[in-house]
N, C-alpha and C. Protein backbone atom coordinates (compact mmCIF):
# COMPACT_ATOMS: atom_id res chain seq x y z
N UNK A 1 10.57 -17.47 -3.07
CA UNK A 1 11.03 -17.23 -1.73
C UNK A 1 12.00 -18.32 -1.32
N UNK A 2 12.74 -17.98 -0.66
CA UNK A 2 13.82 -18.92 -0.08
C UNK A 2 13.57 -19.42 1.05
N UNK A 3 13.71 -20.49 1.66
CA UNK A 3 13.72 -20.76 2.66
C UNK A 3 14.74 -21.50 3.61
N UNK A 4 14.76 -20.80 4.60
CA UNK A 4 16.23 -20.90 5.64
C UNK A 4 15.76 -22.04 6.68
N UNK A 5 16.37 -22.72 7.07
CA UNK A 5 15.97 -23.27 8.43
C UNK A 5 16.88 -23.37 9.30
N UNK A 6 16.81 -22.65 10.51
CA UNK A 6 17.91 -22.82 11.87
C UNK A 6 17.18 -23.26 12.61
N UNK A 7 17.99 -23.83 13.92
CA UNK A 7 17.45 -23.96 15.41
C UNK A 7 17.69 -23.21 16.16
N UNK A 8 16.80 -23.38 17.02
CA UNK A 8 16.60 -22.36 17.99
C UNK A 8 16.37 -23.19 19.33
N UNK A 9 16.57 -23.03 20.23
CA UNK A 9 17.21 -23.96 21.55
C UNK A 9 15.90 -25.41 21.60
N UNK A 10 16.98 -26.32 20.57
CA UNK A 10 16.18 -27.33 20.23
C UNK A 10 15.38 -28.04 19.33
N UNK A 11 15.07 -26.82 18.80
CA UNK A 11 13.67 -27.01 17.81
C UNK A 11 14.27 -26.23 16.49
N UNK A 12 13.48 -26.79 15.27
CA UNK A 12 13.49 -26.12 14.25
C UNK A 12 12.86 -25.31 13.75
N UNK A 13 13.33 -24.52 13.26
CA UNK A 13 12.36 -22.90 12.37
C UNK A 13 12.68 -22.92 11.30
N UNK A 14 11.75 -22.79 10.60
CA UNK A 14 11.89 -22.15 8.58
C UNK A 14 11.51 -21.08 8.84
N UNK A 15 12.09 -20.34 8.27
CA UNK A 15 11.85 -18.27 7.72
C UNK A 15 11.77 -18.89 6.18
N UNK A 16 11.11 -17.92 6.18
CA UNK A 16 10.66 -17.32 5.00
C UNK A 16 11.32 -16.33 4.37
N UNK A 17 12.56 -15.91 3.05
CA UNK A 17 13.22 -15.32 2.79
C UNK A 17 12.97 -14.59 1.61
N UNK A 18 12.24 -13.08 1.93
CA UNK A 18 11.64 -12.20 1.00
C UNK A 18 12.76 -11.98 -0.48
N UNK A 19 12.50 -12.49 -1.83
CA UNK A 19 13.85 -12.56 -2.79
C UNK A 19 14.39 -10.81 -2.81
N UNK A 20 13.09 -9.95 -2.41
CA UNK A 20 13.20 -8.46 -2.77
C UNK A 20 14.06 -7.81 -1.86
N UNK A 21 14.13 -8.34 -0.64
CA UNK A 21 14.92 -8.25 0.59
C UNK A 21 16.49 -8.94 0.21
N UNK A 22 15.97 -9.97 -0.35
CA UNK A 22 17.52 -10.09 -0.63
C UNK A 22 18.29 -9.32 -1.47
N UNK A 23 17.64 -9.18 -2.69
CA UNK A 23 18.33 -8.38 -4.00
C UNK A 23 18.74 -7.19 -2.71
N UNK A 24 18.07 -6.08 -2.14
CA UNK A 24 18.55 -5.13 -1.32
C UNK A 24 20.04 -5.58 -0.49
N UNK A 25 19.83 -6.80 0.23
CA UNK A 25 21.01 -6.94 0.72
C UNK A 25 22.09 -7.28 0.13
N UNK A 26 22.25 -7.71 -1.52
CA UNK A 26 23.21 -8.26 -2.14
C UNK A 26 23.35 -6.87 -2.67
N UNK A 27 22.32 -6.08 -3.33
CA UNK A 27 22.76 -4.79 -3.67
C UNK A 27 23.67 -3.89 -2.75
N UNK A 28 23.64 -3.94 -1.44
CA UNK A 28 24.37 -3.00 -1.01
C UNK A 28 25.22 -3.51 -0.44
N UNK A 29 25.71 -5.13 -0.26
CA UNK A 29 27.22 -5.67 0.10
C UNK A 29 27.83 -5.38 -1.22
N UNK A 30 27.45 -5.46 -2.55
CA UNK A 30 28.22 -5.28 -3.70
C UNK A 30 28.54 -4.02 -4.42
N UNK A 31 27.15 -2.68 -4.27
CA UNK A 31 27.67 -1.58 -4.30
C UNK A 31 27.91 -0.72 -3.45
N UNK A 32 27.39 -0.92 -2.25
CA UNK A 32 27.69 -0.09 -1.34
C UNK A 32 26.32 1.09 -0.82
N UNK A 33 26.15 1.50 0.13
CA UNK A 33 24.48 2.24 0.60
C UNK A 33 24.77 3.64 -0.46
N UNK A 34 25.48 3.54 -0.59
CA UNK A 34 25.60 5.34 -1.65
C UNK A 34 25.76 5.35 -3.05
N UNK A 35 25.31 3.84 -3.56
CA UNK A 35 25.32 3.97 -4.60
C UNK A 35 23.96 4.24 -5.70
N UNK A 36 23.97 4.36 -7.50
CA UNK A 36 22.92 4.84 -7.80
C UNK A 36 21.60 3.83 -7.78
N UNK A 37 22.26 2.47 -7.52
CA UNK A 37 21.33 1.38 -7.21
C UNK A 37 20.67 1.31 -6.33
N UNK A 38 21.25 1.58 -4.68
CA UNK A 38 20.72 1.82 -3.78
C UNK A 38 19.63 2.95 -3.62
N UNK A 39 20.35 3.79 -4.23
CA UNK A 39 18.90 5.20 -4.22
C UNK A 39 17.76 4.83 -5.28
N UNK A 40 17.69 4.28 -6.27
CA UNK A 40 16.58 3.62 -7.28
C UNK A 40 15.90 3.00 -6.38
N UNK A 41 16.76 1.73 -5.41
CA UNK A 41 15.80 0.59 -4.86
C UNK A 41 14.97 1.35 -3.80
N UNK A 42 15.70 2.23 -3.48
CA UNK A 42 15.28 2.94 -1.87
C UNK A 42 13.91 3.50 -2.36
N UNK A 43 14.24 4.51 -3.72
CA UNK A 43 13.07 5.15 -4.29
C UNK A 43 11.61 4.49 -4.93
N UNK A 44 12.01 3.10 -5.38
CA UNK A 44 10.93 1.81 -5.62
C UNK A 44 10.51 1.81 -3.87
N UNK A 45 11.18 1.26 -3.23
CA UNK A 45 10.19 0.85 -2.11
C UNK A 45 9.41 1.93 -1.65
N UNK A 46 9.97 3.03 -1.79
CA UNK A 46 8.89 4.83 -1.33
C UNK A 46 7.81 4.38 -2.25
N UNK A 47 8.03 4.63 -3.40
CA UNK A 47 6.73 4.17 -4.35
C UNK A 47 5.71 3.23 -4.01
N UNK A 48 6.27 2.18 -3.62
CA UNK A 48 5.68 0.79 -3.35
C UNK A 48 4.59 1.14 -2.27
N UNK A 49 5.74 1.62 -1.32
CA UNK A 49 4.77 2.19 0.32
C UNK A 49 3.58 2.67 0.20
N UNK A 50 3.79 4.08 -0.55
CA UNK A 50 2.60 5.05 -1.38
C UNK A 50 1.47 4.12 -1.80
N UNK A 51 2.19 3.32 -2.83
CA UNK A 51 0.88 2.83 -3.41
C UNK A 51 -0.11 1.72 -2.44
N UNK A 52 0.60 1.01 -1.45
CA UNK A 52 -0.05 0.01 -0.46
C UNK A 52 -1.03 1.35 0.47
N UNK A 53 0.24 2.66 0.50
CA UNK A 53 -0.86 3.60 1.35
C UNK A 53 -1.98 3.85 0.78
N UNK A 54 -2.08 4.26 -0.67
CA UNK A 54 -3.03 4.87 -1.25
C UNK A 54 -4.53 3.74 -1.03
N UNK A 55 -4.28 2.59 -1.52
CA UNK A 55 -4.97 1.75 -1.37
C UNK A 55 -6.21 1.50 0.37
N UNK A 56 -5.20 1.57 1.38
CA UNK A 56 -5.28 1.81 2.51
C UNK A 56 -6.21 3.10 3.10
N UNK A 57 -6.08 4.03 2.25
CA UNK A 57 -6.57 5.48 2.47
C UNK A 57 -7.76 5.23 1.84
N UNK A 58 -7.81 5.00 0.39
CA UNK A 58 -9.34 4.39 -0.07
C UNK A 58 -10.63 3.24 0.28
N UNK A 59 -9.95 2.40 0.85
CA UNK A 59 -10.53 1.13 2.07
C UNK A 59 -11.34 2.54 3.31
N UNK A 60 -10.59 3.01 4.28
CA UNK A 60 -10.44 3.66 4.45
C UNK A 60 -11.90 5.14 4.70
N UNK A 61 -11.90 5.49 3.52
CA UNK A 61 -13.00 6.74 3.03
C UNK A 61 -13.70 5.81 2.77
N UNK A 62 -13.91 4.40 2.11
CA UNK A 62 -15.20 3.48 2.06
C UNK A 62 -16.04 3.15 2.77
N UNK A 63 -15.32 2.83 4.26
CA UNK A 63 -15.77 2.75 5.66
C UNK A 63 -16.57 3.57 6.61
N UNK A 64 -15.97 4.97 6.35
CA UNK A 64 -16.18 6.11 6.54
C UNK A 64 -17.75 6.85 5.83
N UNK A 65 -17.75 6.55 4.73
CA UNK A 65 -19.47 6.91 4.23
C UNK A 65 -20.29 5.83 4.75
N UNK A 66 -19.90 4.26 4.59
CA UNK A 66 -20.80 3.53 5.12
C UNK A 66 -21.26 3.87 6.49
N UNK A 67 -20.37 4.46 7.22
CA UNK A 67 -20.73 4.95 8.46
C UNK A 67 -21.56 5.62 8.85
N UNK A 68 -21.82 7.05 7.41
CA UNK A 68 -22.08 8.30 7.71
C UNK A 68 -23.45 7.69 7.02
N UNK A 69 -23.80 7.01 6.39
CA UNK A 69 -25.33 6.36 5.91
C UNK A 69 -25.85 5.80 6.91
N UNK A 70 -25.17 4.59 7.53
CA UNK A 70 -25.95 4.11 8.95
C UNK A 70 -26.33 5.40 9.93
N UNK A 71 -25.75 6.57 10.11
CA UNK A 71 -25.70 7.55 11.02
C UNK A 71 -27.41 7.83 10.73
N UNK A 72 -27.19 8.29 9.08
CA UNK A 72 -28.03 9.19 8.89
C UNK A 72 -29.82 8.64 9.38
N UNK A 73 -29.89 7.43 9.46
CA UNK A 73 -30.99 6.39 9.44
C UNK A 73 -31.19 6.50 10.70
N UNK A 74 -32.43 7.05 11.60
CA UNK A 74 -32.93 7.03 12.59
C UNK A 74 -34.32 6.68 13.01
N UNK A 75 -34.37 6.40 14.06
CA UNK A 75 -35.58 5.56 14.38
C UNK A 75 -36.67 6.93 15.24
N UNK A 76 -37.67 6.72 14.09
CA UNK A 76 -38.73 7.94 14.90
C UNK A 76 -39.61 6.89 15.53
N UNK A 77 -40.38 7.64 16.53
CA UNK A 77 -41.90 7.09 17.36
C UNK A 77 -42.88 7.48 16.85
N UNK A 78 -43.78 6.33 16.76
CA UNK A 78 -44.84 6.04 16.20
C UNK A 78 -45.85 6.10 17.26
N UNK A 79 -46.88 6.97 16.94
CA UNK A 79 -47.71 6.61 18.09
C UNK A 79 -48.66 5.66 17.64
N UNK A 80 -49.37 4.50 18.43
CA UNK A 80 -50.45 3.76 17.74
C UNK A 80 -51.64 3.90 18.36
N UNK A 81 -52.66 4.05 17.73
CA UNK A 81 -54.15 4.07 18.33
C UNK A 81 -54.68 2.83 18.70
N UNK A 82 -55.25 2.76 19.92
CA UNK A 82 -55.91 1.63 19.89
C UNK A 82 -57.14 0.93 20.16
């Protein structure tokens, strides 16, 4: 990662400069948004998305049964003799 540092009224900031973000922006000052590079990278990050979704969706349905087990567990009355 790269790191930038500007000011900002006074004070200093470091960003943090994603390299994958960059390759995108050097890719499309040098070929241009319509090129076959641009549609590959475009089509990696769809992929990428998917797969962070998929992950997300499975977390997700994990939560969701643990739920439906606590549900199922109920508290009956007991009567006691005494």
């Amino acid at each position: 990662m790269k790191k930038e540092t500007k000011e900002t009224e006074g004070r200093e900031e470091t960003q943090m400069a994603c390299p994958v973000c960059m390759l995108f922006d050097l890719g499309s000052q040098i070929f241009g948004g319509d090129s076959e590079f641009f549609r590959h990278m475009t089509n990696a990050r769809i992929e990428f998305l998917q797969a962070i979704k998929s992950l997300i969706d499975r977390r997700i349905e994990s939560l969701e049964k643990a739920k439906e087990k606590t549900k199922k567990k109920k508290f009956s009355k007991i009567s006691v003799e005494e």
